[in-house]
N, C-alpha and C. Protein backbone atom coordinates (compact mmCIF):
# COMPACT_ATOMS: atom_id res chain seq x y z
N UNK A 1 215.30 -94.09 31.63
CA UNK A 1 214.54 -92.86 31.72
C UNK A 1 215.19 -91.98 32.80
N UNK A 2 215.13 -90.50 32.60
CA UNK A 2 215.73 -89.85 33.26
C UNK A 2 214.64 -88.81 34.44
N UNK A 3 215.05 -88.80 35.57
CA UNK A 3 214.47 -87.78 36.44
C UNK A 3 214.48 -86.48 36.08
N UNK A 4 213.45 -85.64 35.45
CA UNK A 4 212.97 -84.59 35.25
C UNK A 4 211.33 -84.02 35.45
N UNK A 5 211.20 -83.29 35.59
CA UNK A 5 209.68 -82.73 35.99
C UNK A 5 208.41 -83.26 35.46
N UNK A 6 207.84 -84.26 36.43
CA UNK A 6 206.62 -84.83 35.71
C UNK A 6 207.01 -86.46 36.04
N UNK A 7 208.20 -86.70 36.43
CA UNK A 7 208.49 -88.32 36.54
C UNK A 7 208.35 -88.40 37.77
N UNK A 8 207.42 -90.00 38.02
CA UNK A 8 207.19 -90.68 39.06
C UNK A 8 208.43 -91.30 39.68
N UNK A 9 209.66 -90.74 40.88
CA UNK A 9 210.88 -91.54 41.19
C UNK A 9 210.36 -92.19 42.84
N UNK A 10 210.67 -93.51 42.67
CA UNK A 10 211.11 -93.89 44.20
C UNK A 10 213.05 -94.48 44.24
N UNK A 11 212.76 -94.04 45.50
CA UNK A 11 214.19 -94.02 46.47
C UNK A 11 214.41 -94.31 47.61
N UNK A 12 215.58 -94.86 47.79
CA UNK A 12 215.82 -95.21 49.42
C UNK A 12 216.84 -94.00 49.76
N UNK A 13 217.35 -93.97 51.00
CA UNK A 13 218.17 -93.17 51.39
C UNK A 13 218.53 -92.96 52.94
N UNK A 14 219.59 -92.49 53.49
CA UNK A 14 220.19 -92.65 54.63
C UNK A 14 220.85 -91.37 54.46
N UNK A 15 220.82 -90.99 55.61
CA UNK A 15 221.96 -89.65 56.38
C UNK A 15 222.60 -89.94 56.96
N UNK A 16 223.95 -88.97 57.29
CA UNK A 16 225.19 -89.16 57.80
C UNK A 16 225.35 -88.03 58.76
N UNK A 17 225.79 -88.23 59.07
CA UNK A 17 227.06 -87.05 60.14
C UNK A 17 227.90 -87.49 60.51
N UNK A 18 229.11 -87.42 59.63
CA UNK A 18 230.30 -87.84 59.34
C UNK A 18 229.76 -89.61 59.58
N UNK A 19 230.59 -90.67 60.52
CA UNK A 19 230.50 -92.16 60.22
C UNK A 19 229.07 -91.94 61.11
N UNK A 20 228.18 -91.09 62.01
CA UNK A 20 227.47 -91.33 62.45
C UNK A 20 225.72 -91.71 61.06
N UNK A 21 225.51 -92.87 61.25
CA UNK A 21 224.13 -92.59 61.00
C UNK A 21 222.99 -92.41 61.45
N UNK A 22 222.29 -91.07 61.05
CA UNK A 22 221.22 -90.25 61.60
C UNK A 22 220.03 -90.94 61.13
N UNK A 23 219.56 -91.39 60.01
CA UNK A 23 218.28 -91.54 59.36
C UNK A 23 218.73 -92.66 58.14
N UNK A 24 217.80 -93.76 58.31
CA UNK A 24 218.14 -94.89 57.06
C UNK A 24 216.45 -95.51 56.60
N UNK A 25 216.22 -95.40 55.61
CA UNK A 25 215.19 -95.29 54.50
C UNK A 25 214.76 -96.37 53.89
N UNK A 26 214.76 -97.51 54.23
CA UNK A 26 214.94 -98.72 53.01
C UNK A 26 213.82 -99.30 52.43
N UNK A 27 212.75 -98.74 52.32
CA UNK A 27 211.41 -98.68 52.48
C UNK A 27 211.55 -97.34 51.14
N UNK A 28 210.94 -98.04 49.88
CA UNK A 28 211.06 -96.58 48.70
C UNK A 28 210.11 -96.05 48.99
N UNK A 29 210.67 -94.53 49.14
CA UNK A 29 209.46 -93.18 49.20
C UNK A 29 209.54 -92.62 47.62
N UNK A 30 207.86 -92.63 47.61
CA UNK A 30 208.06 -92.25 46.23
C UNK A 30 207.38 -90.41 46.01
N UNK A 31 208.12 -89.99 45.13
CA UNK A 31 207.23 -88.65 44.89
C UNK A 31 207.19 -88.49 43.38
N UNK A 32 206.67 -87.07 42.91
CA UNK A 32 206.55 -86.90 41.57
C UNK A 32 207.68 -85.52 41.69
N UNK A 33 209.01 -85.48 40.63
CA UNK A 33 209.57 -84.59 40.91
C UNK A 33 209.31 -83.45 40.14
N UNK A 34 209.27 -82.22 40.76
CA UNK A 34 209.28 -80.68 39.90
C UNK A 34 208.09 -80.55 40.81
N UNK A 35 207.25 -81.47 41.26
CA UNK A 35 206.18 -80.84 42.32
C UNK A 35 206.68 -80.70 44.14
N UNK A 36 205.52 -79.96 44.96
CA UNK A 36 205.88 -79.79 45.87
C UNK A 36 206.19 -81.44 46.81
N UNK A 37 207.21 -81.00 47.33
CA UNK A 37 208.04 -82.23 47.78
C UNK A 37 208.28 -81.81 49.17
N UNK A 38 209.04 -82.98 49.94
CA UNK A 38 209.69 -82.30 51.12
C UNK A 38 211.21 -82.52 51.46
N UNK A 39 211.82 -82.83 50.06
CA UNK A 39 213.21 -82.54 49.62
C UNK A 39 213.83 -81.36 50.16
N UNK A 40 215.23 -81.45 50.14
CA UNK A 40 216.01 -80.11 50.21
C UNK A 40 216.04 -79.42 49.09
N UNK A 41 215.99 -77.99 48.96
CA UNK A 41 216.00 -78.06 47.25
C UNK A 41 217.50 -78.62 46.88
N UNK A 42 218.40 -78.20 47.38
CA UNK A 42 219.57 -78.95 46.96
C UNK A 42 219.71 -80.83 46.62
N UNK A 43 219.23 -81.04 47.67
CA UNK A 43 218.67 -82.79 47.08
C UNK A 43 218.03 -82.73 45.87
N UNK A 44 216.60 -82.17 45.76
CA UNK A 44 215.85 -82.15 44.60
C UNK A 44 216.99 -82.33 42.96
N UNK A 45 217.78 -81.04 43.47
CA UNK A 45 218.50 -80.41 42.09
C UNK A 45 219.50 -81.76 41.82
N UNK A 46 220.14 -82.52 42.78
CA UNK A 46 221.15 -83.51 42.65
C UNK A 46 220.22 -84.65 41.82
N UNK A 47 219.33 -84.52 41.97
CA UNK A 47 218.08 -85.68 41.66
C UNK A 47 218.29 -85.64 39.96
N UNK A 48 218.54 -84.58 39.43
CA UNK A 48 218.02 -84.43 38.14
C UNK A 48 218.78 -85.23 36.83
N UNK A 49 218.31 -85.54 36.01
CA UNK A 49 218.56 -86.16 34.94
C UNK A 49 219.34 -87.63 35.11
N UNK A 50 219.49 -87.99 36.90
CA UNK A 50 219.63 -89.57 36.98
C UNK A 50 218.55 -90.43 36.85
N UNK A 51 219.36 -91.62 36.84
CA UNK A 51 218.05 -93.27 35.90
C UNK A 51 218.26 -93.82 37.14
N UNK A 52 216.75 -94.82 36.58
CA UNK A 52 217.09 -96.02 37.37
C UNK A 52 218.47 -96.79 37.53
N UNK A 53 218.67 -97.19 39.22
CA UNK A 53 219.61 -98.04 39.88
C UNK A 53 220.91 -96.82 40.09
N UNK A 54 220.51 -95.63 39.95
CA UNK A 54 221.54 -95.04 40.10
C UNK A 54 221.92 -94.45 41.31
N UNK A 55 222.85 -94.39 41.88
CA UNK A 55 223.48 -93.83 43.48
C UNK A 55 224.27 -93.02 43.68
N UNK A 56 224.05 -91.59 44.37
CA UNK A 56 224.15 -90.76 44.63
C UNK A 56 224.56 -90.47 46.07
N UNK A 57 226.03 -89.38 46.06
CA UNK A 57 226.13 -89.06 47.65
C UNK A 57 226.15 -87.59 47.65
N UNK A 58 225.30 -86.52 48.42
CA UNK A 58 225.19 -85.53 48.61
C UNK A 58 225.56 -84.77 49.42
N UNK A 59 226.90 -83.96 49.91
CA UNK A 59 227.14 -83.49 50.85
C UNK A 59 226.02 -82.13 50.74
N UNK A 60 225.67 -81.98 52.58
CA UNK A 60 224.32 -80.72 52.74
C UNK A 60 225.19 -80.41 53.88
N UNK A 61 225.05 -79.40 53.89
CA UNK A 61 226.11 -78.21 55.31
C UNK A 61 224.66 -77.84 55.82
N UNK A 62 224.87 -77.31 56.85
CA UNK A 62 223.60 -76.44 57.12
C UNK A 62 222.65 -75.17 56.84
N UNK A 63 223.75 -74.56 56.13
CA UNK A 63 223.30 -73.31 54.99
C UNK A 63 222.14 -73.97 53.97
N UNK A 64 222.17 -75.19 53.19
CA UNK A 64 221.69 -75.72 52.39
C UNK A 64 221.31 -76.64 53.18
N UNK A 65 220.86 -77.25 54.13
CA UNK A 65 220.20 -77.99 55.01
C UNK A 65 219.27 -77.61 55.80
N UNK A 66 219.10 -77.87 56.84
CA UNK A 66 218.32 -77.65 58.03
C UNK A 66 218.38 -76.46 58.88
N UNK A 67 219.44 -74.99 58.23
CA UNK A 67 219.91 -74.23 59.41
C UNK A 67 220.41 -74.75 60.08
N UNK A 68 220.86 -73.62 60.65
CA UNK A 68 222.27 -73.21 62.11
C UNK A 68 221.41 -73.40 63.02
N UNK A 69 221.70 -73.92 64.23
CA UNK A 69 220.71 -73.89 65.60
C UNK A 69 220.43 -72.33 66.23
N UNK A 70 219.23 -72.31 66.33
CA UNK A 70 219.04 -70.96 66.58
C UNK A 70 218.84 -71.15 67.80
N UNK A 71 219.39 -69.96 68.96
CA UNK A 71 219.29 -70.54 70.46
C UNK A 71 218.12 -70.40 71.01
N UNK A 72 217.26 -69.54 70.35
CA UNK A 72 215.91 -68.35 70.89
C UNK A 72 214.65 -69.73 70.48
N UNK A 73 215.14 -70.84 70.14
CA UNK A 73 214.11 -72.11 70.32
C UNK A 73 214.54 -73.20 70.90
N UNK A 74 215.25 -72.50 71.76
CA UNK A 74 215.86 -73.65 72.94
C UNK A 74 215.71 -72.71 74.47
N UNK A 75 214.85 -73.48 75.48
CA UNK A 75 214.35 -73.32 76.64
C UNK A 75 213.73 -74.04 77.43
N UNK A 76 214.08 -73.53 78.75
CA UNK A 76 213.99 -74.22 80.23
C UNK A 76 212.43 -73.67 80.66
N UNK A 77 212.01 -74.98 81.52
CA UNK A 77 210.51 -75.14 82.06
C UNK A 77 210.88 -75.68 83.13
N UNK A 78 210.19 -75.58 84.04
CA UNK A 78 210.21 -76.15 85.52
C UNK A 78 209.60 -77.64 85.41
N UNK A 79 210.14 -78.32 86.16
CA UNK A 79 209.64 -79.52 85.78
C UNK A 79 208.10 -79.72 86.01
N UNK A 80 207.86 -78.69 87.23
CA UNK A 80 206.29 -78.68 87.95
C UNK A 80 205.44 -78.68 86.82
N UNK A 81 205.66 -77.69 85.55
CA UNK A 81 204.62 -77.33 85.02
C UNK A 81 204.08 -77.71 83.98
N UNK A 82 205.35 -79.08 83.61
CA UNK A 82 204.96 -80.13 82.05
C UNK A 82 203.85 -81.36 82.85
N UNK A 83 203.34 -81.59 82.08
CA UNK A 83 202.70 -83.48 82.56
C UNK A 83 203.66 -84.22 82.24
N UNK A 84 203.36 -85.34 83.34
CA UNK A 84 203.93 -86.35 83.16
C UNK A 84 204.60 -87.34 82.17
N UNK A 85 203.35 -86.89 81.23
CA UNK A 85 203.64 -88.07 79.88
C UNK A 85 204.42 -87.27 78.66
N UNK A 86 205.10 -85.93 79.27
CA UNK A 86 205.49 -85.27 78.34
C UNK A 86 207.62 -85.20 79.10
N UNK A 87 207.32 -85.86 80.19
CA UNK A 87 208.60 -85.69 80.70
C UNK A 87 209.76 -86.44 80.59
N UNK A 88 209.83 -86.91 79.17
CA UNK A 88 211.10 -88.23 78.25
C UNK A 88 211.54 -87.21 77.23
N UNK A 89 213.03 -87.43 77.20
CA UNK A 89 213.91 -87.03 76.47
C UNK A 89 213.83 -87.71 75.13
N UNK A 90 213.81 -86.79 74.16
CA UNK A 90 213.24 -87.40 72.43
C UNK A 90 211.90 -87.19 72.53
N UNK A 91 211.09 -86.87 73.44
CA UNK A 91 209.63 -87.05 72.87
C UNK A 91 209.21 -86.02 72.00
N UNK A 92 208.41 -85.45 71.51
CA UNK A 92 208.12 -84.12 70.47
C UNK A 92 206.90 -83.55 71.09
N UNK A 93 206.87 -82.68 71.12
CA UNK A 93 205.28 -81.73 71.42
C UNK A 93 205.39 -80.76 70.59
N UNK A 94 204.47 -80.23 70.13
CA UNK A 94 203.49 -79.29 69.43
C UNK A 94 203.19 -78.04 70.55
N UNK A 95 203.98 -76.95 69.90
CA UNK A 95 203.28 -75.92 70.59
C UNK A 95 203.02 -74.95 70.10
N UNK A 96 202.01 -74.36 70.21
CA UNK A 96 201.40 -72.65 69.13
C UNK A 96 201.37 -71.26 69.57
N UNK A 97 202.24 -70.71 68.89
CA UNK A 97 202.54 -69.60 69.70
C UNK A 97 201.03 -68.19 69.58
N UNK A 98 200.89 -67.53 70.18
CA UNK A 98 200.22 -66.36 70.37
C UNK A 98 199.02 -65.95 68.78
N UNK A 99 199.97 -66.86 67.51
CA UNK A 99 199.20 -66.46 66.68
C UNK A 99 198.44 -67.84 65.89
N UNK A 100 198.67 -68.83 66.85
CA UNK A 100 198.27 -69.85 66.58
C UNK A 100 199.40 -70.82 65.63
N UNK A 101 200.30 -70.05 65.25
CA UNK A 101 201.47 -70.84 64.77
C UNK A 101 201.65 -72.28 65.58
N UNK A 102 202.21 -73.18 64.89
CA UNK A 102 202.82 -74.55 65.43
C UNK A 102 204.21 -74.79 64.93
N UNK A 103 204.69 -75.47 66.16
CA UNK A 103 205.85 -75.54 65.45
C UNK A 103 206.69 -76.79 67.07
N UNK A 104 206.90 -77.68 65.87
CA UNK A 104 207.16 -79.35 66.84
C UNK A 104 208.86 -79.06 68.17
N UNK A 105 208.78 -79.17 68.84
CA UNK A 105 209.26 -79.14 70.27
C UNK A 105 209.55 -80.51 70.25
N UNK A 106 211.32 -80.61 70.94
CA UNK A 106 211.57 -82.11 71.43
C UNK A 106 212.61 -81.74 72.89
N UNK A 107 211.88 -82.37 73.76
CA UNK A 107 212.04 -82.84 74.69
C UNK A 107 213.94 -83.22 74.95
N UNK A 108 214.92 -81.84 75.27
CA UNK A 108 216.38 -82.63 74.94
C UNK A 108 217.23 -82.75 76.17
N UNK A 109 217.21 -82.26 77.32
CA UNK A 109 217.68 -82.38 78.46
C UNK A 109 216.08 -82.52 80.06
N UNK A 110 216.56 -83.06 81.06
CA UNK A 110 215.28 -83.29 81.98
C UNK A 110 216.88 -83.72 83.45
N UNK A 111 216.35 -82.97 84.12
CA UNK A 111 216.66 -83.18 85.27
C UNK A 111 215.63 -83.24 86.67
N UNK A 112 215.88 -83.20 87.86
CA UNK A 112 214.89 -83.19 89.00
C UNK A 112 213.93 -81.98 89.05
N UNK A 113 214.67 -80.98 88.66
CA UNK A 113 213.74 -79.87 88.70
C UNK A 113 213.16 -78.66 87.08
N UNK A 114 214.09 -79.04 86.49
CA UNK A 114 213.96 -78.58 84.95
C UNK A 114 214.27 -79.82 83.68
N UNK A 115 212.94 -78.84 82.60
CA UNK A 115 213.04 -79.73 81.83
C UNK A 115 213.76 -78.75 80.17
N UNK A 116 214.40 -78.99 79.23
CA UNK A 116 214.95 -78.01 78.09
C UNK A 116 214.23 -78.67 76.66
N UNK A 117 213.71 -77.76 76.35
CA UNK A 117 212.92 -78.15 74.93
C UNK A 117 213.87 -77.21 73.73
N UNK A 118 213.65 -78.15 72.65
CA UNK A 118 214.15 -77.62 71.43
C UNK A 118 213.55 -77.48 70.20
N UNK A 119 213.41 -76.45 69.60
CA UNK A 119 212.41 -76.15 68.60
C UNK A 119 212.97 -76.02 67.13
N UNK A 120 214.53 -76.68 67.46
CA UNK A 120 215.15 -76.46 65.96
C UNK A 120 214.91 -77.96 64.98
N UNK A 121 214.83 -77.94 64.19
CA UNK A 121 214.95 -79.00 63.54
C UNK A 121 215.89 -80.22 63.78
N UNK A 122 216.17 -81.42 64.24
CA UNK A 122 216.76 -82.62 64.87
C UNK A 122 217.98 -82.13 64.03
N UNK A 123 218.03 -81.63 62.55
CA UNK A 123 219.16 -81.71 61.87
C UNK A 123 220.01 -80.40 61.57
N UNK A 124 219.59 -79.57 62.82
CA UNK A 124 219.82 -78.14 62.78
C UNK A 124 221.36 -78.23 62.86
N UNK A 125 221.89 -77.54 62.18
CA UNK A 125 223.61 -77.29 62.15
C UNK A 125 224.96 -77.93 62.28
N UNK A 126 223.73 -79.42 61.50
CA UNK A 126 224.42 -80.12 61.38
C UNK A 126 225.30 -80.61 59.41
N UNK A 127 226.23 -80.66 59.38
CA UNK A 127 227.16 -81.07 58.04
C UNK A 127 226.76 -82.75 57.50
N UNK A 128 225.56 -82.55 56.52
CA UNK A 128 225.50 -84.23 56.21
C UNK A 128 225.99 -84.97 55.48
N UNK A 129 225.64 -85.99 54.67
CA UNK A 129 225.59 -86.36 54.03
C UNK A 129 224.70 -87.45 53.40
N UNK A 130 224.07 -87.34 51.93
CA UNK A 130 222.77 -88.08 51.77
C UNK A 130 223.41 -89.24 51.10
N UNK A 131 223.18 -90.26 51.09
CA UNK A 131 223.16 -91.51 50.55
C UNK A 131 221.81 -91.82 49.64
N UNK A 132 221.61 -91.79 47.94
CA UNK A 132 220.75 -91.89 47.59
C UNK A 132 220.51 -92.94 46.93
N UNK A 133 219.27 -93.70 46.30
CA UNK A 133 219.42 -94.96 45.56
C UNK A 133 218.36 -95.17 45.03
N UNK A 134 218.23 -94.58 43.44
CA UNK A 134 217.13 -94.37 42.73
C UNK A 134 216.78 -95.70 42.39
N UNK A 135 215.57 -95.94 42.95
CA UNK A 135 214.95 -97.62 42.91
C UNK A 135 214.10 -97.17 41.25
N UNK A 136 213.91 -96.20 41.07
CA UNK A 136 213.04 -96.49 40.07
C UNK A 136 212.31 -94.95 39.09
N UNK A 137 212.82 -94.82 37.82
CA UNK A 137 211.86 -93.77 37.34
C UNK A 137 211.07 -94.25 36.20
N UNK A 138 209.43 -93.51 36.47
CA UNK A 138 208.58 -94.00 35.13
C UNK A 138 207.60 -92.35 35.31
N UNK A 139 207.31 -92.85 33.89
CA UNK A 139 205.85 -91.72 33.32
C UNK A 139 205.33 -91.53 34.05
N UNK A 140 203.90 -90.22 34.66
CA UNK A 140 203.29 -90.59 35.07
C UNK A 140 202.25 -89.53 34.09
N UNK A 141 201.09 -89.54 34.92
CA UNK A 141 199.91 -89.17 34.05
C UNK A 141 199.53 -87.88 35.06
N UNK A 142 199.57 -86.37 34.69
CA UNK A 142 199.56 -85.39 35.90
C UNK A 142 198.00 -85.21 35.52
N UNK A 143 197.37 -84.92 35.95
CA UNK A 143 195.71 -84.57 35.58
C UNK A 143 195.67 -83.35 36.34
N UNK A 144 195.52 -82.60 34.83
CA UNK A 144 194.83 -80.49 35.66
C UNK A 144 193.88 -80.21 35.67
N UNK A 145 193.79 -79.90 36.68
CA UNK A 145 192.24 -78.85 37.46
C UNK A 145 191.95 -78.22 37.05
């Protein structure tokens, strides 16, 4: 059976940057494809009309990825004015801007007196590559509202 709109697929999968690996999956995530997902659409589209056991490598640039690092979500705080339990490098915070927007913050440089937060996506401008491994496609049954 082939992956097209309306099929139930699970998959494993791993990212690259170049020999570095970023993210490894081995645990199948399953979705229903042609619905809202949290695929790249470029992943999505590579997805299509493969079967079960089939493996897939996807090069994603950052145009078709995650964006370019934008610098205007990268900034310095005094160390005085974070808490404590927010002052580790990798940690993530949540912050909402003026209109109540959110949007996840990680924690990427900390010294004695300043701390630098980053608001781009972990995979911002970066050149990947997906490693895919269709564990499985079947029917499913969509029920409309």
């Amino acid at each position: 059976m082939k992956i097209s709109n309306g099929k139930l697929v699970s998959m494993t999968y791993s990212i690259y940057e170049g020999d570095n690996l970023l993210e490894d999956v081995n645990t199948p995530v399953s979705f229903i494809y042609g619905k809202e997902t949290n695929l790249l659409p470029i992943v999505e589209k590579a997805l299509s009309g493969k079967e079960k056991n089939s493996e897939i490598s996807i090069e994603v640039s950052p145009e078709f990825g995650f964006g370019n690092v934008d610098e205007g979500l990268i900034f310095e705080d005094s160390l005085e004015n974070v808490p404590e339990e927010y002052r580790r490098v990798g940690i993530q915070i949540d912050f909402a801007n003026d209109k109540g927007i959110k949007r996840k913050f990680t924690v990427t440089k900390l010294d004695n007196t300043k701390i630098t937060f980053d608001g781009n996506h972990l995979f911002a401008g970066k050149d990947l590559r997906y490693k895919i491994k269709i564990i499985d496609v079947t029917n499913t049954e969509v029920v409309n509202s």
